[in-house]
ModelCIF file with pLDDT and N, C-alpha, C, O atoms, coordinates in Angstrom:
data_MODEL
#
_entry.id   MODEL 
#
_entity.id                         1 
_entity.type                       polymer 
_entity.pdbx_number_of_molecules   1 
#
_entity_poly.entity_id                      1 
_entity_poly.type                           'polypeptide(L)' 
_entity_poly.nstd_linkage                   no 
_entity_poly.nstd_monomer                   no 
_entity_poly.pdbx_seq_one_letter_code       
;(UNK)(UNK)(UNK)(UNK)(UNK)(UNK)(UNK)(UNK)(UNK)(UNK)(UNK)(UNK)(UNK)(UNK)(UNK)(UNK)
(UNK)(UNK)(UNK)(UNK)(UNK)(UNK)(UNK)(UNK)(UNK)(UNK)(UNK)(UNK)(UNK)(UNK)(UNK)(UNK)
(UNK)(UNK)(UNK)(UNK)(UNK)(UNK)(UNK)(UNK)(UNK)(UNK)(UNK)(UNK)(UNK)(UNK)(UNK)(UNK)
;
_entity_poly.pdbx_seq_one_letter_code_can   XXXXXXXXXXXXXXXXXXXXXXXXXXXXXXXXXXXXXXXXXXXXXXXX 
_entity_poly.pdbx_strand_id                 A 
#
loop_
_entity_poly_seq.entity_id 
_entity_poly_seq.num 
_entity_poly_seq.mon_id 
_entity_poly_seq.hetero 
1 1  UNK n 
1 2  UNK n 
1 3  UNK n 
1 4  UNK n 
1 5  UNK n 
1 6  UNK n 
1 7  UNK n 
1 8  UNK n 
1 9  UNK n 
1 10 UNK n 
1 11 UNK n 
1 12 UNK n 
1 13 UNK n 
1 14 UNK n 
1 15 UNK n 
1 16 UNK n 
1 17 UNK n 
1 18 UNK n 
1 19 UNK n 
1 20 UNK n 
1 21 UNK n 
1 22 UNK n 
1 23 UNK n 
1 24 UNK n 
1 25 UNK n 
1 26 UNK n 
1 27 UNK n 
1 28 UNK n 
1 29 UNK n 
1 30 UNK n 
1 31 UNK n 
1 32 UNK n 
1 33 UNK n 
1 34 UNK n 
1 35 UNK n 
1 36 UNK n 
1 37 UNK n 
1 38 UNK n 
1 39 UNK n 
1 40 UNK n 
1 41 UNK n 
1 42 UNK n 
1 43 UNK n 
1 44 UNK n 
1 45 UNK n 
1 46 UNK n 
1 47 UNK n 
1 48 UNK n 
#
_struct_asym.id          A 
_struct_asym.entity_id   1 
#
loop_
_ma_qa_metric.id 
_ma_qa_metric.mode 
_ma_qa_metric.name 
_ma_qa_metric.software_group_id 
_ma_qa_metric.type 
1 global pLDDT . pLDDT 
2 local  pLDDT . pLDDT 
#
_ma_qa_metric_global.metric_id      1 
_ma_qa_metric_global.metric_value   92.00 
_ma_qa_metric_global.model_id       1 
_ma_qa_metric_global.ordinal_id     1 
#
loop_
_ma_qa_metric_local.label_asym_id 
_ma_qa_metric_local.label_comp_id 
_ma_qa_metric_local.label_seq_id 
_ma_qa_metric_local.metric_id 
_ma_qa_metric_local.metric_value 
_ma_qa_metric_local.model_id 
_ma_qa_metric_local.ordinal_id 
A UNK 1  2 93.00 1 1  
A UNK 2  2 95.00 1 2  
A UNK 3  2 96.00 1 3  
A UNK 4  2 95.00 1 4  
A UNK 5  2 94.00 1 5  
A UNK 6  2 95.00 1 6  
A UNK 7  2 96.00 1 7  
A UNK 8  2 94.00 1 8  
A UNK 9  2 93.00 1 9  
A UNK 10 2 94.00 1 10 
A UNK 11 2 94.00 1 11 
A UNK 12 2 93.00 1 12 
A UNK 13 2 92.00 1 13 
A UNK 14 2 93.00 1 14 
A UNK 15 2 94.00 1 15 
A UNK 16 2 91.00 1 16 
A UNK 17 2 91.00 1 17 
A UNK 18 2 92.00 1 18 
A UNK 19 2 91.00 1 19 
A UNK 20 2 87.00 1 20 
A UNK 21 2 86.00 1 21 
A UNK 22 2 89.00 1 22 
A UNK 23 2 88.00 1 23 
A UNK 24 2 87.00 1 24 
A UNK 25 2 87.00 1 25 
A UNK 26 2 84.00 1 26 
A UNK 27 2 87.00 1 27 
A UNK 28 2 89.00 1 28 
A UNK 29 2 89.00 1 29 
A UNK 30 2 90.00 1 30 
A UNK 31 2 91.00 1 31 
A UNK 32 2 92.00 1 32 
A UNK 33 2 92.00 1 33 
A UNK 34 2 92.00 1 34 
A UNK 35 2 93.00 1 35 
A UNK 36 2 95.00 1 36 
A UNK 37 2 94.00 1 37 
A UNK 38 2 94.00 1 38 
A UNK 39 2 94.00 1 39 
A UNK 40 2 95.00 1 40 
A UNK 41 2 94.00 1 41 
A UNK 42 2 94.00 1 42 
A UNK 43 2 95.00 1 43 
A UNK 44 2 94.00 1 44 
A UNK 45 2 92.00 1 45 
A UNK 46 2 92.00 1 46 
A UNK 47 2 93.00 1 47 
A UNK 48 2 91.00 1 48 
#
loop_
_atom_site.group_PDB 
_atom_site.id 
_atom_site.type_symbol 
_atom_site.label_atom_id 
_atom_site.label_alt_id 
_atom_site.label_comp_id 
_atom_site.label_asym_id 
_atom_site.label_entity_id 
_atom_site.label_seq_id 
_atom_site.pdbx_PDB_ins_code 
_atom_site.Cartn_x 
_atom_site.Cartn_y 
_atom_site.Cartn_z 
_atom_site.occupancy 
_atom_site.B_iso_or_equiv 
_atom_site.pdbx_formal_charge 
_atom_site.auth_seq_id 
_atom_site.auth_comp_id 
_atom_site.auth_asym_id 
_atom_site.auth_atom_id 
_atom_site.pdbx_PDB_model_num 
ATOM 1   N N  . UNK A 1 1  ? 41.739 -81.018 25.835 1.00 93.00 ? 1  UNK A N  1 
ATOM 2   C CA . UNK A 1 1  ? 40.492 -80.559 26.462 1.00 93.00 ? 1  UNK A CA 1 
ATOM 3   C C  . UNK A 1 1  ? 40.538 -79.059 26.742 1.00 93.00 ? 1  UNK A C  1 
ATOM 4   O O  . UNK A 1 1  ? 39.571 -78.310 26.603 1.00 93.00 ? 1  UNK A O  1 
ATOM 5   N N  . UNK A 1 2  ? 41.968 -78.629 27.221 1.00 95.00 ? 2  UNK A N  1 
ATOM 6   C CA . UNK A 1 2  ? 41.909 -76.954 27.374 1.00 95.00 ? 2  UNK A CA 1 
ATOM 7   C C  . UNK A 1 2  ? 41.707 -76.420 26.407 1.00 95.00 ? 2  UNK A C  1 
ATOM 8   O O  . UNK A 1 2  ? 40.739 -75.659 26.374 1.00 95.00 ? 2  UNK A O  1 
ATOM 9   N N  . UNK A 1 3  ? 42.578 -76.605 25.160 1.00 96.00 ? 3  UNK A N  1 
ATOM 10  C CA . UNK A 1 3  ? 42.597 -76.194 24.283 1.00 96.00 ? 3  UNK A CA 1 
ATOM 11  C C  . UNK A 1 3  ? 41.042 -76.203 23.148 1.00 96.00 ? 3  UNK A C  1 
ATOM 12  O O  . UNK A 1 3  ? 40.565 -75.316 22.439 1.00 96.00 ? 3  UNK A O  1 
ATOM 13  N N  . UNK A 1 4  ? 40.779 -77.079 23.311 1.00 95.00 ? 4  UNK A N  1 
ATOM 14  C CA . UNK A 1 4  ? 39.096 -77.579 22.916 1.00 95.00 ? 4  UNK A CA 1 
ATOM 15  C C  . UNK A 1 4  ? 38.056 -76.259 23.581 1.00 95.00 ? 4  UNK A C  1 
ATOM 16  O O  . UNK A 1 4  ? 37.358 -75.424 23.006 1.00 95.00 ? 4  UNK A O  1 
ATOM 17  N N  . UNK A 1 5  ? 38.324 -76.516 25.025 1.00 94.00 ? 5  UNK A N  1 
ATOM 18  C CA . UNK A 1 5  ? 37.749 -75.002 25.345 1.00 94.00 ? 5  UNK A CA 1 
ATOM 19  C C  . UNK A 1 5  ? 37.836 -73.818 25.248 1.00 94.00 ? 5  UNK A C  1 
ATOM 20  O O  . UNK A 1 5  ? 36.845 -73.093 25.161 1.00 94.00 ? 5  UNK A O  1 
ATOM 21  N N  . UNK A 1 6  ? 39.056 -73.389 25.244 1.00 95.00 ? 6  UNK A N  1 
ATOM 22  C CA . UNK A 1 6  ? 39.477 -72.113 24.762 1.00 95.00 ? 6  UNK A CA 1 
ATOM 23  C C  . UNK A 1 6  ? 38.162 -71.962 23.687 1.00 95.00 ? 6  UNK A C  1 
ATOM 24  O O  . UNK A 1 6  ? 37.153 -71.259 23.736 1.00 95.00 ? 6  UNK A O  1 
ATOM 25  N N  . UNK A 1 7  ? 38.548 -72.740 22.908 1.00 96.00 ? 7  UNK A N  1 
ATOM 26  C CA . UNK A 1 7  ? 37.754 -72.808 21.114 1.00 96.00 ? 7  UNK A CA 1 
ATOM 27  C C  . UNK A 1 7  ? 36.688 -72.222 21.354 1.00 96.00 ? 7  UNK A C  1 
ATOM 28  O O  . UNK A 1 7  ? 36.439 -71.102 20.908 1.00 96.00 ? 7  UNK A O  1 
ATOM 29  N N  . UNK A 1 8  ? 35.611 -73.140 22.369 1.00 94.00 ? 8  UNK A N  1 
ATOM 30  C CA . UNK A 1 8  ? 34.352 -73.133 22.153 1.00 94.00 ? 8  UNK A CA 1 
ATOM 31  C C  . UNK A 1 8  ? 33.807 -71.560 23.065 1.00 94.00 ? 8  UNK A C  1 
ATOM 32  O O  . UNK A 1 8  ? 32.823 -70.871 22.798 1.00 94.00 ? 8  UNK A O  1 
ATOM 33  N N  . UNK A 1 9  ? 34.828 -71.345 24.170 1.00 93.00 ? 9  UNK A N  1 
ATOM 34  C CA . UNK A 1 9  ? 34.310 -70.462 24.343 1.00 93.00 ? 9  UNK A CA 1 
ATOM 35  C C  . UNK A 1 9  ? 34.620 -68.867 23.395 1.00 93.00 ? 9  UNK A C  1 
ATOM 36  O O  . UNK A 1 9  ? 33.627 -68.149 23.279 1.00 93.00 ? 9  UNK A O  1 
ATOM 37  N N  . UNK A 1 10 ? 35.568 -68.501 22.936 1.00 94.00 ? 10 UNK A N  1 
ATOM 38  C CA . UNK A 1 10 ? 36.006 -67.506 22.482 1.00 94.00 ? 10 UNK A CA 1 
ATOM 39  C C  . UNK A 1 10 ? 35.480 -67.719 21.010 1.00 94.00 ? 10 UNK A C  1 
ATOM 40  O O  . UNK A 1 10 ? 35.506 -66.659 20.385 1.00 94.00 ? 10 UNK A O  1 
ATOM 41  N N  . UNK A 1 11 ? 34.933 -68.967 20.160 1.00 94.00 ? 11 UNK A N  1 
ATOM 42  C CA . UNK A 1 11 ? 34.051 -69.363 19.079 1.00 94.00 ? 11 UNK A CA 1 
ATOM 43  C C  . UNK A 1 11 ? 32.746 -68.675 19.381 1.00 94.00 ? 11 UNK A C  1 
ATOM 44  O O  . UNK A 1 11 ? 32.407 -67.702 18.707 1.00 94.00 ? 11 UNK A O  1 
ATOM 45  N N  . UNK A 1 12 ? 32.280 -68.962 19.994 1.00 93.00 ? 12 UNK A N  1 
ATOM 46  C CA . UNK A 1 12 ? 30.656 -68.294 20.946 1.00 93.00 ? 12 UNK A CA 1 
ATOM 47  C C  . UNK A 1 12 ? 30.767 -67.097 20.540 1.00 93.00 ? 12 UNK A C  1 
ATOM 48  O O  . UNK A 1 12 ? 30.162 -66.741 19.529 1.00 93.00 ? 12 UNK A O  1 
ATOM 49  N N  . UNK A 1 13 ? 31.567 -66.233 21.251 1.00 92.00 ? 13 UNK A N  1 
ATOM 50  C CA . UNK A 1 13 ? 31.480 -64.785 21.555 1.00 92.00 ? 13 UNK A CA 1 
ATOM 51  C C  . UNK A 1 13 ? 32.080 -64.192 19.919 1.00 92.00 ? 13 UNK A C  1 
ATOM 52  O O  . UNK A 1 13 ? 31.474 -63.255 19.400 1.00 92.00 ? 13 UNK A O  1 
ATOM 53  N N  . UNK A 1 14 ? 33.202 -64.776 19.252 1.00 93.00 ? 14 UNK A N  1 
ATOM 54  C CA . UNK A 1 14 ? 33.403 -64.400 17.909 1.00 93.00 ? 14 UNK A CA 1 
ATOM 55  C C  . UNK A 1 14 ? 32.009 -64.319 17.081 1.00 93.00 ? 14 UNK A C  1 
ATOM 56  O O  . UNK A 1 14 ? 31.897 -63.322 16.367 1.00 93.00 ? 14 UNK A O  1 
ATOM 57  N N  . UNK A 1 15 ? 30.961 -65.219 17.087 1.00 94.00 ? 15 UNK A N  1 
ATOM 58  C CA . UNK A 1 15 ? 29.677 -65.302 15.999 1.00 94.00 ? 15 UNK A CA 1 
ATOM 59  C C  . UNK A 1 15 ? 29.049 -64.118 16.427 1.00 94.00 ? 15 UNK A C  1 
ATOM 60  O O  . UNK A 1 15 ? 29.031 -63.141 15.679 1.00 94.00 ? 15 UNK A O  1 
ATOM 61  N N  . UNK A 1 16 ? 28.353 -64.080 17.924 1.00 91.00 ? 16 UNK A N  1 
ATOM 62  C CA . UNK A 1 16 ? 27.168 -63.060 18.373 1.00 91.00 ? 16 UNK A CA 1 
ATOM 63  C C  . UNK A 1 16 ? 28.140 -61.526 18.440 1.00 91.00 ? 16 UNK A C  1 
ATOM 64  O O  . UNK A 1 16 ? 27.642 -60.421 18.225 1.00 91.00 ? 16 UNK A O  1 
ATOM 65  N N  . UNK A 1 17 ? 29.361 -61.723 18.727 1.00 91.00 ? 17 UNK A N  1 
ATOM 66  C CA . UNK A 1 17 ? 29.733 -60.086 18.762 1.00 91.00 ? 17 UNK A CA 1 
ATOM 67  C C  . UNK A 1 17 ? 29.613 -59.572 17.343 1.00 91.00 ? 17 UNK A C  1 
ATOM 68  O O  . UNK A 1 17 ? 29.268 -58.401 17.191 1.00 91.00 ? 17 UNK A O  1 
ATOM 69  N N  . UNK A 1 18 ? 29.981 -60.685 15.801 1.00 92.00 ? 18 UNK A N  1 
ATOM 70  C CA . UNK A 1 18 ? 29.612 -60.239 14.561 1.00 92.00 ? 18 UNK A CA 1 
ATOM 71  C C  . UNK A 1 18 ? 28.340 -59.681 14.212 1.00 92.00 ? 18 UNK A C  1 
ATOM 72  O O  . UNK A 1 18 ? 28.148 -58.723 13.464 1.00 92.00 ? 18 UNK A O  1 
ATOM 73  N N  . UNK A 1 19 ? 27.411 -60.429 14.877 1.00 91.00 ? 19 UNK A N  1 
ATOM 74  C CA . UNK A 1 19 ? 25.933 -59.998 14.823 1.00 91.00 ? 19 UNK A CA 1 
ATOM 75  C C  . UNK A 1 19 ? 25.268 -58.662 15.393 1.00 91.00 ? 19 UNK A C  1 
ATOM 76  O O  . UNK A 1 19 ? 24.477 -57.904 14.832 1.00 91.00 ? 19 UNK A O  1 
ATOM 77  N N  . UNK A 1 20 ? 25.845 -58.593 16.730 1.00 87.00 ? 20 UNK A N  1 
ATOM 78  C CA . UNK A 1 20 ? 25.684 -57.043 17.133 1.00 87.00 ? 20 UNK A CA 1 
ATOM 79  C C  . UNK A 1 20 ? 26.497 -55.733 16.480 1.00 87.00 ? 20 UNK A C  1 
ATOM 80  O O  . UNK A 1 20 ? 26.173 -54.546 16.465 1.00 87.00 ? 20 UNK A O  1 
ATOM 81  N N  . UNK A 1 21 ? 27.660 -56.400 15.955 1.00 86.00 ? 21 UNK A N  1 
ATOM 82  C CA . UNK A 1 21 ? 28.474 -55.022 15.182 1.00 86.00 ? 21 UNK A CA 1 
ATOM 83  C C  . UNK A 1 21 ? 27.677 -54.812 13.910 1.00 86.00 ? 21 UNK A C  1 
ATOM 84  O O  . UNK A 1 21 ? 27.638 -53.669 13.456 1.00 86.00 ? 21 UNK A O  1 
ATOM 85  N N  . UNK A 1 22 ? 27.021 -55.817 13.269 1.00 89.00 ? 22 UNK A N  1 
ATOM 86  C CA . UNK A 1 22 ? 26.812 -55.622 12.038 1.00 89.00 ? 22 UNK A CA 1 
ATOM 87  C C  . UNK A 1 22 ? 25.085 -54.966 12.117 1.00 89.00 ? 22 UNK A C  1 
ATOM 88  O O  . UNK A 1 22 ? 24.717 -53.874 11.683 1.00 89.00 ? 22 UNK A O  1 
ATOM 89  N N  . UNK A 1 23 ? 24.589 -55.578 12.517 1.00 88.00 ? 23 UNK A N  1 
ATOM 90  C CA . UNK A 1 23 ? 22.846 -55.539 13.039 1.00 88.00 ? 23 UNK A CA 1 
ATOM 91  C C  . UNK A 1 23 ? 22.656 -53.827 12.909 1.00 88.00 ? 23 UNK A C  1 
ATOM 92  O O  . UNK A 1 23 ? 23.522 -53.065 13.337 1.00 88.00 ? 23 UNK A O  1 
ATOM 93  N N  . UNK A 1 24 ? 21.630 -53.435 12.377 1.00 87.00 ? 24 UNK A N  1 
ATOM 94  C CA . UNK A 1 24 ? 21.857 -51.918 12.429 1.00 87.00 ? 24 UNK A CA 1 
ATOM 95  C C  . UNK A 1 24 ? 20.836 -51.356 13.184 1.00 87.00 ? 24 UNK A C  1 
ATOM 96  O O  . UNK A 1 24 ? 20.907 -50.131 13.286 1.00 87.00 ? 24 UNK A O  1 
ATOM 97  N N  . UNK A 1 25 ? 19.979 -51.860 13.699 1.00 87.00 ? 25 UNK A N  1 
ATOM 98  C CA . UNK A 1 25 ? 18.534 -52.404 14.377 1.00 87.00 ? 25 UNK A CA 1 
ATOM 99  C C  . UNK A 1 25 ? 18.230 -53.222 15.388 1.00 87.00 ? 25 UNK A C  1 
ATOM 100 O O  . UNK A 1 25 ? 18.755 -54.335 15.385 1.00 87.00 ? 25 UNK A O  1 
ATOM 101 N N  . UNK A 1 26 ? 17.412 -52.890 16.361 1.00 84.00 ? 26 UNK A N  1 
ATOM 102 C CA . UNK A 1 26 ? 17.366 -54.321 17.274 1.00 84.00 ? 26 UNK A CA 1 
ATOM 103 C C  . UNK A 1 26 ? 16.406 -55.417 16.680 1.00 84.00 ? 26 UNK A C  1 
ATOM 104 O O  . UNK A 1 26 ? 16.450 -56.564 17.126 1.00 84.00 ? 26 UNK A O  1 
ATOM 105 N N  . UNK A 1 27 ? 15.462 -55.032 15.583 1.00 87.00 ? 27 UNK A N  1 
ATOM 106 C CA . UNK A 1 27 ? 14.961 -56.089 14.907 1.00 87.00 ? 27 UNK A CA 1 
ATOM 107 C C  . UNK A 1 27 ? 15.750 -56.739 13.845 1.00 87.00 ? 27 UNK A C  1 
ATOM 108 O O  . UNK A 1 27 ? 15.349 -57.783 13.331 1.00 87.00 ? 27 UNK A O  1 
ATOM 109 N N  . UNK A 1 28 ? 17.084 -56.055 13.416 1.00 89.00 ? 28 UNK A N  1 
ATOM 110 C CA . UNK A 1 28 ? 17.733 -57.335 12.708 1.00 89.00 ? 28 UNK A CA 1 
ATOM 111 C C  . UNK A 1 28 ? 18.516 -57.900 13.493 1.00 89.00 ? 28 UNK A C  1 
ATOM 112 O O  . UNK A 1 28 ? 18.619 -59.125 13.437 1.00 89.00 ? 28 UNK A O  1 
ATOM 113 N N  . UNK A 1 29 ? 19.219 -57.198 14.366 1.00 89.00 ? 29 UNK A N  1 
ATOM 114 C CA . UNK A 1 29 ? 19.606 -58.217 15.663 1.00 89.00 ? 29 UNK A CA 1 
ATOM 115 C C  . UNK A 1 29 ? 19.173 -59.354 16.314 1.00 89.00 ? 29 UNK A C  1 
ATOM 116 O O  . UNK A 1 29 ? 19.718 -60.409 16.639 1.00 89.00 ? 29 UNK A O  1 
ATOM 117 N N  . UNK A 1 30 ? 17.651 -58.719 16.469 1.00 90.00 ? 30 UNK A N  1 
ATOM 118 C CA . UNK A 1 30 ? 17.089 -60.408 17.153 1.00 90.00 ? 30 UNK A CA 1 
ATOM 119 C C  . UNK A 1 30 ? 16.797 -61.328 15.709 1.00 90.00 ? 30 UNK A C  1 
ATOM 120 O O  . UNK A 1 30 ? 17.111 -62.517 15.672 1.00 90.00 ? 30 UNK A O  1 
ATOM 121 N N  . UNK A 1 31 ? 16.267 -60.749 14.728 1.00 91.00 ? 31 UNK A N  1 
ATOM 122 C CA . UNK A 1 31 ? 16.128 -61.901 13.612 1.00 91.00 ? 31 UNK A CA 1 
ATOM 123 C C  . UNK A 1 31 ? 17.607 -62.793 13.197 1.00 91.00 ? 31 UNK A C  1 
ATOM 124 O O  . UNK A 1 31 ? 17.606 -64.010 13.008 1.00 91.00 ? 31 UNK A O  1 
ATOM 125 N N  . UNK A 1 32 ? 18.651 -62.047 13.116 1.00 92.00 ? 32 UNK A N  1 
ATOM 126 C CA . UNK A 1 32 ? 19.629 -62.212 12.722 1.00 92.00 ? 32 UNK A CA 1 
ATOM 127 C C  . UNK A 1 32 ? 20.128 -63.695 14.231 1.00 92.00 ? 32 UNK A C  1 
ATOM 128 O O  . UNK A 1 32 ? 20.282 -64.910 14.360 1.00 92.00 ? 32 UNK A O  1 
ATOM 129 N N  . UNK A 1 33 ? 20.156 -62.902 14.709 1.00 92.00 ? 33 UNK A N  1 
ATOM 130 C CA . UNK A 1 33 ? 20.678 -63.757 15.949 1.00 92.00 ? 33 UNK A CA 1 
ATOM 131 C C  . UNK A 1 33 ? 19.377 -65.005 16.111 1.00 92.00 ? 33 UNK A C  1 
ATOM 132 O O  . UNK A 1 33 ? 19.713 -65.889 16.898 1.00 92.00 ? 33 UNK A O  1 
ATOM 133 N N  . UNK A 1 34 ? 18.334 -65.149 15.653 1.00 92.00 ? 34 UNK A N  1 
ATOM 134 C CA . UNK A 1 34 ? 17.089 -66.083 15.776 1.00 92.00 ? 34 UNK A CA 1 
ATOM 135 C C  . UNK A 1 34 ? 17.819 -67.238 14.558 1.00 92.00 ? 34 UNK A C  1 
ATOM 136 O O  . UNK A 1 34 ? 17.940 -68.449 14.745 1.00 92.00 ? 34 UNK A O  1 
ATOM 137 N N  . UNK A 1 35 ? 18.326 -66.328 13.064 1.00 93.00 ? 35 UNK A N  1 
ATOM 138 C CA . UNK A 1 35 ? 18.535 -68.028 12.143 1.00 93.00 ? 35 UNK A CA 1 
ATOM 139 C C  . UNK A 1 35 ? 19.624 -68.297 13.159 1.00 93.00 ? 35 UNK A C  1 
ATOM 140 O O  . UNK A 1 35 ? 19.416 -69.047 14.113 1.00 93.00 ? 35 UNK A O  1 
ATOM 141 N N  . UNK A 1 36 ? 20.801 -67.682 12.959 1.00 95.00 ? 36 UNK A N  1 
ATOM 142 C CA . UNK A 1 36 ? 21.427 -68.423 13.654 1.00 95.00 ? 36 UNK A CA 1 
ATOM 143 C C  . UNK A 1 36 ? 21.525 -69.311 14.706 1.00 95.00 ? 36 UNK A C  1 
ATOM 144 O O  . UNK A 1 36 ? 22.351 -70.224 14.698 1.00 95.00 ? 36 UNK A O  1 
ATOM 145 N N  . UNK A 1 37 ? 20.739 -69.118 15.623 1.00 94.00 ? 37 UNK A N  1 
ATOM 146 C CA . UNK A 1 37 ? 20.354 -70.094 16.679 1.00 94.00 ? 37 UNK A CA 1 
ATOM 147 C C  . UNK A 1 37 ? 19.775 -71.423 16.255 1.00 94.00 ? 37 UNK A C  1 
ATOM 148 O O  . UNK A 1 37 ? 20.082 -72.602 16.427 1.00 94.00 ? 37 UNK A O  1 
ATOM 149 N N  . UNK A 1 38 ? 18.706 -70.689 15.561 1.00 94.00 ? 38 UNK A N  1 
ATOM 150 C CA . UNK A 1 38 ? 17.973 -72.072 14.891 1.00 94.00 ? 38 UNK A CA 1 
ATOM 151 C C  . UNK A 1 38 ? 18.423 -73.030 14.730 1.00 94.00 ? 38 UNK A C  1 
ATOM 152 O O  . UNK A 1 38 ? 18.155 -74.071 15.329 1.00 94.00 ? 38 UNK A O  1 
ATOM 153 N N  . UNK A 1 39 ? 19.746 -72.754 13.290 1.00 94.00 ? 39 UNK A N  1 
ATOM 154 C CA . UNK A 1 39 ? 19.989 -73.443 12.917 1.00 94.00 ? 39 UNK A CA 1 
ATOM 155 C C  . UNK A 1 39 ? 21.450 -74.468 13.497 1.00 94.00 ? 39 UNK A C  1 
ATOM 156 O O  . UNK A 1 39 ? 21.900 -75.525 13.056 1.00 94.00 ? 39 UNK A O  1 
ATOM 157 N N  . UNK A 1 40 ? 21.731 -73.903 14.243 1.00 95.00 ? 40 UNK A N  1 
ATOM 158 C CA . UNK A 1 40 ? 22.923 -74.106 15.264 1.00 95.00 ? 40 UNK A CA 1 
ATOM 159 C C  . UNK A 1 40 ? 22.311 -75.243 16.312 1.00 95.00 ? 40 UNK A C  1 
ATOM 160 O O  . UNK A 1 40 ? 22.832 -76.354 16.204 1.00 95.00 ? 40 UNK A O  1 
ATOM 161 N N  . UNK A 1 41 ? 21.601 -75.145 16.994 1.00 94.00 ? 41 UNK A N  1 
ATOM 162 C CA . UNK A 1 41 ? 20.776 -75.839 18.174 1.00 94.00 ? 41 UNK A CA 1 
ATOM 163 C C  . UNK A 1 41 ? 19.939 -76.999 17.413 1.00 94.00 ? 41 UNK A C  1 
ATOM 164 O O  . UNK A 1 41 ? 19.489 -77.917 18.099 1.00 94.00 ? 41 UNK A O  1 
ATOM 165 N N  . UNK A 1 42 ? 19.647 -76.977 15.561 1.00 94.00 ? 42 UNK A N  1 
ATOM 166 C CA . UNK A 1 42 ? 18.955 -78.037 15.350 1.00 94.00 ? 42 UNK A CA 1 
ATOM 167 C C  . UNK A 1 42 ? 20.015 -78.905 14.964 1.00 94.00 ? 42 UNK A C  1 
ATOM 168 O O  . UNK A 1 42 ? 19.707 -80.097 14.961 1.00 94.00 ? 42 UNK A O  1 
ATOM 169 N N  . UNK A 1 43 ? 21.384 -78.575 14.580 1.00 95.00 ? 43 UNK A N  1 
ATOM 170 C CA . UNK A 1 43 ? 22.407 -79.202 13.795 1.00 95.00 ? 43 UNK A CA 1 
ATOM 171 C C  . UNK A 1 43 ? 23.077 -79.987 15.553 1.00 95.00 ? 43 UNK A C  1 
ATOM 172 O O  . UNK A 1 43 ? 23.471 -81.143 15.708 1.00 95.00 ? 43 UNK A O  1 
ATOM 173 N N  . UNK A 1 44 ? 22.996 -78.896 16.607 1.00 94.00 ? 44 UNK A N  1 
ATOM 174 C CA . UNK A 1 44 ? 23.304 -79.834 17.843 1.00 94.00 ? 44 UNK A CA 1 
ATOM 175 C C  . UNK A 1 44 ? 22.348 -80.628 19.017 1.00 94.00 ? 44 UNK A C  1 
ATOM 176 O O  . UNK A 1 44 ? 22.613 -81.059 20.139 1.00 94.00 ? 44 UNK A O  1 
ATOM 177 N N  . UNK A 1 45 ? 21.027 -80.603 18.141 1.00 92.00 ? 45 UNK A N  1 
ATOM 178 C CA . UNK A 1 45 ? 20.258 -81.786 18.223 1.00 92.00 ? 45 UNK A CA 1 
ATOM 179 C C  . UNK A 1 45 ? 20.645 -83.149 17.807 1.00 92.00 ? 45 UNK A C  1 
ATOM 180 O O  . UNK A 1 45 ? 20.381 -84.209 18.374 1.00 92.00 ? 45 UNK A O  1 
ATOM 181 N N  . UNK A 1 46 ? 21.515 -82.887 16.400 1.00 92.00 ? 46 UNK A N  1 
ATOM 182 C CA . UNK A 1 46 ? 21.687 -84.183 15.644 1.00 92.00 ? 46 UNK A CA 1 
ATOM 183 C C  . UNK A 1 46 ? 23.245 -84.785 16.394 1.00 92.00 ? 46 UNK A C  1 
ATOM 184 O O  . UNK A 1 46 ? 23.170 -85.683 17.232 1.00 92.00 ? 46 UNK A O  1 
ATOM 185 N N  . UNK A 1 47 ? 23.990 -84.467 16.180 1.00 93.00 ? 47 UNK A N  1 
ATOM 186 C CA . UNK A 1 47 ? 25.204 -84.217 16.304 1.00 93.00 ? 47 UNK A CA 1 
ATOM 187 C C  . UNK A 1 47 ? 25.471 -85.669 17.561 1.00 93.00 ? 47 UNK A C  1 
ATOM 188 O O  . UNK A 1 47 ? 25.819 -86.805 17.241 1.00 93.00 ? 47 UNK A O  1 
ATOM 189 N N  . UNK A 1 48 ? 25.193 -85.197 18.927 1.00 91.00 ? 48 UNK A N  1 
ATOM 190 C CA . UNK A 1 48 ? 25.507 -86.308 19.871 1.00 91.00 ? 48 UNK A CA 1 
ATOM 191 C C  . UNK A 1 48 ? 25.166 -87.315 19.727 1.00 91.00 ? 48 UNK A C  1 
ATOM 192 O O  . UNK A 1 48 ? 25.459 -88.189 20.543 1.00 91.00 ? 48 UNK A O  1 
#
């Protein structure tokens, strides 16, 4: 279970810190950071 968390939290912050280093714009930032959500939050709709 610790170890499980570690994951999920330091997993989190690994994706969105890629997105702000790379983003060259705050409109590809928020688009960029929008699929990703999307598609993240519909895949953990299904999931439970």
């Amino acid at each position: 279970s610790i170890i499980g968390g570690i994951a999920q939290g330091g997993g989190f912050t690994a994706i969105f810190s890629i997105i702000a280093r790379v983003a060259i714009t705050d409109a590809q930032a928020a688009s960029g950071s929008a699929w990703v959500q999307t598609g993240g939050y519909l895949v953990a709709t299904i999931t439970p």
